[in-house]
Protein backbone atom coordinates (compact mmCIF):
# COMPACT_ATOMS: atom_id res chain seq x y z
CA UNK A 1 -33.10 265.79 -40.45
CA UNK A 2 -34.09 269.07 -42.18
CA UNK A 3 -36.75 269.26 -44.69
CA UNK A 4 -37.94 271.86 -47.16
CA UNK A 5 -41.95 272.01 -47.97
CA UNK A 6 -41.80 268.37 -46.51
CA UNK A 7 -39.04 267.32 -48.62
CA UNK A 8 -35.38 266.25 -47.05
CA UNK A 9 -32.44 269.03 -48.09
CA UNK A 10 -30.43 265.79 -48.30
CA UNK A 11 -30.33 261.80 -47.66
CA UNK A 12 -26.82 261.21 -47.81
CA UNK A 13 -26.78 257.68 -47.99
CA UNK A 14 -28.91 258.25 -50.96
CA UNK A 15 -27.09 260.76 -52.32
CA UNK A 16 -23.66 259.29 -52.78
CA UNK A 17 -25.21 256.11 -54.54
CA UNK A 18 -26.24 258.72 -56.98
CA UNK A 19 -23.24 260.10 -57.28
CA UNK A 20 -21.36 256.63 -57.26
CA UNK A 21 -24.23 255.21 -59.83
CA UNK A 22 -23.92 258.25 -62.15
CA UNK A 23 -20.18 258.28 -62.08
CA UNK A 24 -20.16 254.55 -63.18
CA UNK A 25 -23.10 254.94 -65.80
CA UNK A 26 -21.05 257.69 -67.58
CA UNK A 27 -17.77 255.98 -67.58
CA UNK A 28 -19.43 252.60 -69.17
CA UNK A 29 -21.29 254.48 -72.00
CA UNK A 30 -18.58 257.22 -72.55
CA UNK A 31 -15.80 254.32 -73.08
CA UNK A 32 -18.77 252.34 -75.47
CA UNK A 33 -19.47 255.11 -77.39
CA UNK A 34 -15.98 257.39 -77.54
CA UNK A 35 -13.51 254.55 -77.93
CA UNK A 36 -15.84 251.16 -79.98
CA UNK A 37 -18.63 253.79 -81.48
CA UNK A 38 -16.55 257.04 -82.62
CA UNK A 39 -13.36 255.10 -84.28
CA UNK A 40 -15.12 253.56 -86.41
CA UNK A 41 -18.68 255.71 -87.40
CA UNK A 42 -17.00 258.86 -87.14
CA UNK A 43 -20.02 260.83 -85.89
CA UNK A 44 -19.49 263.67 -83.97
CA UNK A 45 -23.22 264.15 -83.44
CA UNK A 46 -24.13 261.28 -82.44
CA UNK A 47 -21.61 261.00 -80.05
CA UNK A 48 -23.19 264.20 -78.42
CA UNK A 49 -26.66 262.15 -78.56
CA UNK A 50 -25.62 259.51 -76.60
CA UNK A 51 -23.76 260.37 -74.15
CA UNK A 52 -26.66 263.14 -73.04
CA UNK A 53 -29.81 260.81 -73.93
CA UNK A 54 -27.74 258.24 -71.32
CA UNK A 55 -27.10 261.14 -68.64
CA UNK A 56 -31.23 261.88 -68.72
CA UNK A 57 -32.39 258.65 -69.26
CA UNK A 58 -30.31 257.40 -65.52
CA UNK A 59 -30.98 260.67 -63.82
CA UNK A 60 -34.42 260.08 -64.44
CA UNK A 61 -34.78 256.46 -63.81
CA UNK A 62 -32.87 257.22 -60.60
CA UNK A 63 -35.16 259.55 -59.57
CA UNK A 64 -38.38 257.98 -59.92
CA UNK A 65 -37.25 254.36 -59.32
CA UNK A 66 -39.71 254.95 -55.59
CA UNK A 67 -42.89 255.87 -57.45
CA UNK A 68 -42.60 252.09 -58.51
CA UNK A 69 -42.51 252.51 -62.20
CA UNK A 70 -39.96 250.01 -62.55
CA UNK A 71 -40.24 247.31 -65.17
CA UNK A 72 -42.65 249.06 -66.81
CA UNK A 73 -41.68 252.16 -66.81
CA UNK A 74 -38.31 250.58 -68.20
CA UNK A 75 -39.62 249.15 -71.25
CA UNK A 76 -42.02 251.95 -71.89
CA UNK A 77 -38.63 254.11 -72.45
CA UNK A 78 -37.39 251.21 -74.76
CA UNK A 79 -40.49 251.60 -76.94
CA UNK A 80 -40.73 255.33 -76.79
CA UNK A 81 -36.78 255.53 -77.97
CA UNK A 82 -36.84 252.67 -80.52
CA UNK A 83 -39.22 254.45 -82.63
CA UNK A 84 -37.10 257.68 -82.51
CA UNK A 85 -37.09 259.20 -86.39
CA UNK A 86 -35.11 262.26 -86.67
CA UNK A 87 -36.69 264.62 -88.73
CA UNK A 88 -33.30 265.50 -91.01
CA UNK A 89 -32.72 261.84 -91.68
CA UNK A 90 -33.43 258.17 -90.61
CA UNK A 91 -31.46 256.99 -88.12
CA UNK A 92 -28.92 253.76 -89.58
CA UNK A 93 -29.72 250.31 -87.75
CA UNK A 94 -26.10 250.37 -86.41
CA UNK A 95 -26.90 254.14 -84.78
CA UNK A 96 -30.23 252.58 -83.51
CA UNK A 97 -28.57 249.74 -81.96
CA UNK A 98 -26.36 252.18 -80.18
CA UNK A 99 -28.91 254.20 -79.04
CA UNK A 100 -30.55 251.18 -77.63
CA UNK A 101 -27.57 249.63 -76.07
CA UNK A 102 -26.86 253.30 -74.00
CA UNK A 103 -30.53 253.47 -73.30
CA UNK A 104 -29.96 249.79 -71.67
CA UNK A 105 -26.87 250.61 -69.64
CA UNK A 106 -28.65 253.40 -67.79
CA UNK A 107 -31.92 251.81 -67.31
CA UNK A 108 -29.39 249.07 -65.59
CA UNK A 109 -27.36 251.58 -63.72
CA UNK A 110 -30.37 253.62 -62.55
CA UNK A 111 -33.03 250.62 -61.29
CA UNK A 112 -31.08 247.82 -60.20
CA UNK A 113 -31.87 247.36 -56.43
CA UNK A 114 -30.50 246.84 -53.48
CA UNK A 115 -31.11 242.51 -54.32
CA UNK A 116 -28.37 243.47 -56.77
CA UNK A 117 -24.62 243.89 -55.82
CA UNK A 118 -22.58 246.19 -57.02
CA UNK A 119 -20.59 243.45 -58.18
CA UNK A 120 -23.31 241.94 -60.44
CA UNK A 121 -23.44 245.82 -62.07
CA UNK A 122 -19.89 246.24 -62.80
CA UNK A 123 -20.15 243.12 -64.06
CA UNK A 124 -23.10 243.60 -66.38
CA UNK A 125 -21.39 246.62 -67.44
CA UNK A 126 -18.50 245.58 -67.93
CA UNK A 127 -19.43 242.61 -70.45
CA UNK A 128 -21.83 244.82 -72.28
CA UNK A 129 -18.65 246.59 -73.36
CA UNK A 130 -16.53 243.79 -73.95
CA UNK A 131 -19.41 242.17 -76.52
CA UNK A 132 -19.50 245.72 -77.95
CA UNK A 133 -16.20 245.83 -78.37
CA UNK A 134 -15.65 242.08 -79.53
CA UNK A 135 -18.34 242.48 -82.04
CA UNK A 136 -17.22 245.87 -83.95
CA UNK A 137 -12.93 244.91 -83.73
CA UNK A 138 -12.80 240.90 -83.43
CA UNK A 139 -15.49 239.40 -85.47
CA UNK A 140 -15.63 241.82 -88.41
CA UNK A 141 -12.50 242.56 -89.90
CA UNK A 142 -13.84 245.10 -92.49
CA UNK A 143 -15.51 248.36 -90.96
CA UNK A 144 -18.06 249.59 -93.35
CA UNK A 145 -18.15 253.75 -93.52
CA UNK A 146 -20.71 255.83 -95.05
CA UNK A 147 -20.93 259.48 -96.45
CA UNK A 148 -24.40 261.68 -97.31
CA UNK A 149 -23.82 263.18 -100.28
CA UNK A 150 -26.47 265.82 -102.43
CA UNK A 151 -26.49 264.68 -105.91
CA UNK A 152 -27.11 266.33 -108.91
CA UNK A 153 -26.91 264.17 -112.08
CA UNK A 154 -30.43 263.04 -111.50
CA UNK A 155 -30.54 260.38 -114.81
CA UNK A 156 -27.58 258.30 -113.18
CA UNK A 157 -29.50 256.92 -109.93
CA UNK A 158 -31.90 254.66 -112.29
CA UNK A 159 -31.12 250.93 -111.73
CA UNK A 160 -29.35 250.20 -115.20
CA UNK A 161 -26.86 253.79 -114.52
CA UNK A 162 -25.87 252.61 -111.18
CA UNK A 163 -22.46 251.48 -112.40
CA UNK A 164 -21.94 254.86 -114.43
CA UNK A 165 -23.10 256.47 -111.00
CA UNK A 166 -20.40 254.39 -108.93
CA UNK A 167 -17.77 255.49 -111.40
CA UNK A 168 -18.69 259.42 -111.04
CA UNK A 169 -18.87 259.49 -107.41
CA UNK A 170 -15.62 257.47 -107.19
CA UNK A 171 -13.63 259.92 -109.87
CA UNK A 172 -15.79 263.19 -108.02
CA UNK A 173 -14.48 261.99 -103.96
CA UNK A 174 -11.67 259.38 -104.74
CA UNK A 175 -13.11 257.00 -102.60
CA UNK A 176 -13.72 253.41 -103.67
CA UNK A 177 -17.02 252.61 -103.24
CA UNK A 178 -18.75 249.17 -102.24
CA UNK A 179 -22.42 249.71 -102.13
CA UNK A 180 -24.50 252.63 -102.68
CA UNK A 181 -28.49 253.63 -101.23
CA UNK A 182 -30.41 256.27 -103.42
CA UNK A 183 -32.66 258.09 -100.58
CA UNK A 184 -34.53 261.50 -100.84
CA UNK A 185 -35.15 262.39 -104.46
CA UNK A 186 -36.32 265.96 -105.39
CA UNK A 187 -37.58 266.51 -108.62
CA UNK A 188 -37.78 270.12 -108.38
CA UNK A 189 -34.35 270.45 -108.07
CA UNK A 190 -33.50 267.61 -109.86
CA UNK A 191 -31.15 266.34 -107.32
CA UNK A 192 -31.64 262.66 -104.96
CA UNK A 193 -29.45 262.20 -101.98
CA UNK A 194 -26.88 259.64 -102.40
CA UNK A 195 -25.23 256.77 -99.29
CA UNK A 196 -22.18 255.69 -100.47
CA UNK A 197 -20.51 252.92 -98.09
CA UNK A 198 -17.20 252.23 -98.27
CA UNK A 199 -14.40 250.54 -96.06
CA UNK A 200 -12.13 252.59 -94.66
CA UNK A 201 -8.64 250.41 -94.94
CA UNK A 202 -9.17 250.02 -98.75
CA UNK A 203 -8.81 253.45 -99.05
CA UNK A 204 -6.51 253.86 -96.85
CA UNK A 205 -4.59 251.45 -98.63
CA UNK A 206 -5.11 252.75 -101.82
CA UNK A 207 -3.58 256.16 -100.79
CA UNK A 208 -0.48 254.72 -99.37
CA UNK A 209 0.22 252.54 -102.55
CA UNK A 210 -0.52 255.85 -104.67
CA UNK A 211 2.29 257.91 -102.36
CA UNK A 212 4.80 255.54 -102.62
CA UNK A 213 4.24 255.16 -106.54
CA UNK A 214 4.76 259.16 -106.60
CA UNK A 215 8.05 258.74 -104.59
CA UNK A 216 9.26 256.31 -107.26
């Protein structure tokens, strides 16, 4: 076999488990995070994010699975990952759970050996999606959304103005609010970043009940 500076130009037995790894890795987390994550988050960013956090964390799992990192090197990625802060923001519990769960499927993918069928990975992979799935359409019937939003009427986000705050943001974006977070305030500017949550099929309905009143 031909080598390069002691290295093999290519192991092909090696080489199309790659392949057939990678191509089953990005299936599995494109289907968990397009069609259970995107529908109802509605985060085009993030969807980005995972999909190529998943594609480096197998390719390089993959690649050094023979220097014997393993297990450790495994959960040293969990730890590095799970304390990820972006800078811009911090990173919702259901974005971090995401994160973790496409950080999981490629640590999978990428290190389970030859003691494991191929069988036992589709399979893995395949109920990993199927919880996913079960937990965000089957056991929660109300999907919770939320919107950023810069806010400017500074006096409103003290505890005893919260329900004159509700009613503003709800007359300003005619969206009916459930809960709301106050995050970043800047005094300088007098203006505190506001996290409305809201579900989605209230409003929803609450548009189709207002075009059917204007066809009356």
């Amino acid at each position: 076999m031909m080598e390069l500076f002691g290295i093999k130009l290519i192991n092909l037995e090696d080489y199309l488990e790659l392949l057939m790894r990678f191509g089953l890795n990005f299936i599995v987390v494109y289907v968990a995070v397009r069609y259970i994550y995107y529908p109802i988050r509605r985060r085009r960013d993030y969807l980005f994010t995972y999909i190529l956090i998943s594609t480096v964390i197998f390719l390089l799992c993959f690649l050094l699975e023979n220097v014997k990192l393993e297990l450790g090197f495994a959960l040293g990625l969990f730890a590095i990952f799970g304390i990820i802060r972006y800078r811009t923001q911090q990173i919702q519990i259901k974005e971090m759970t995401y994160l973790f769960l496409v950080i999981g499927i490629s640590v999978i993918n990428a290190l389970a050996n030859k003691k494991v069928s191929y069988a036992e990975i589709i399979t893995t992979n395949v109920l990993l999606l199927l919880v996913t799935w079960g937990l965000e359409r089957m056991m929660f019937l109300k999907h919770e959304s939320m919107k950023s939003i810069n806010y400017e009427k500074i006096e409103l986000i003290k505890p005893e103005n919260h329900p004159a705050l509700i009613k503003d943001l709800e007359e300003r974006t005619g969206i009916k609010i459930n809960r709301i977070e106050i995050g970043k305030i800047n005094f300088l500017r007098d203006t505190a970043r506001v996290n409305i949550y809201y579900f989605e099929h209230e409003n929803l309905a609450d548009d189709m009940n207002t075009t059917e009143d204007d066809g009356d």
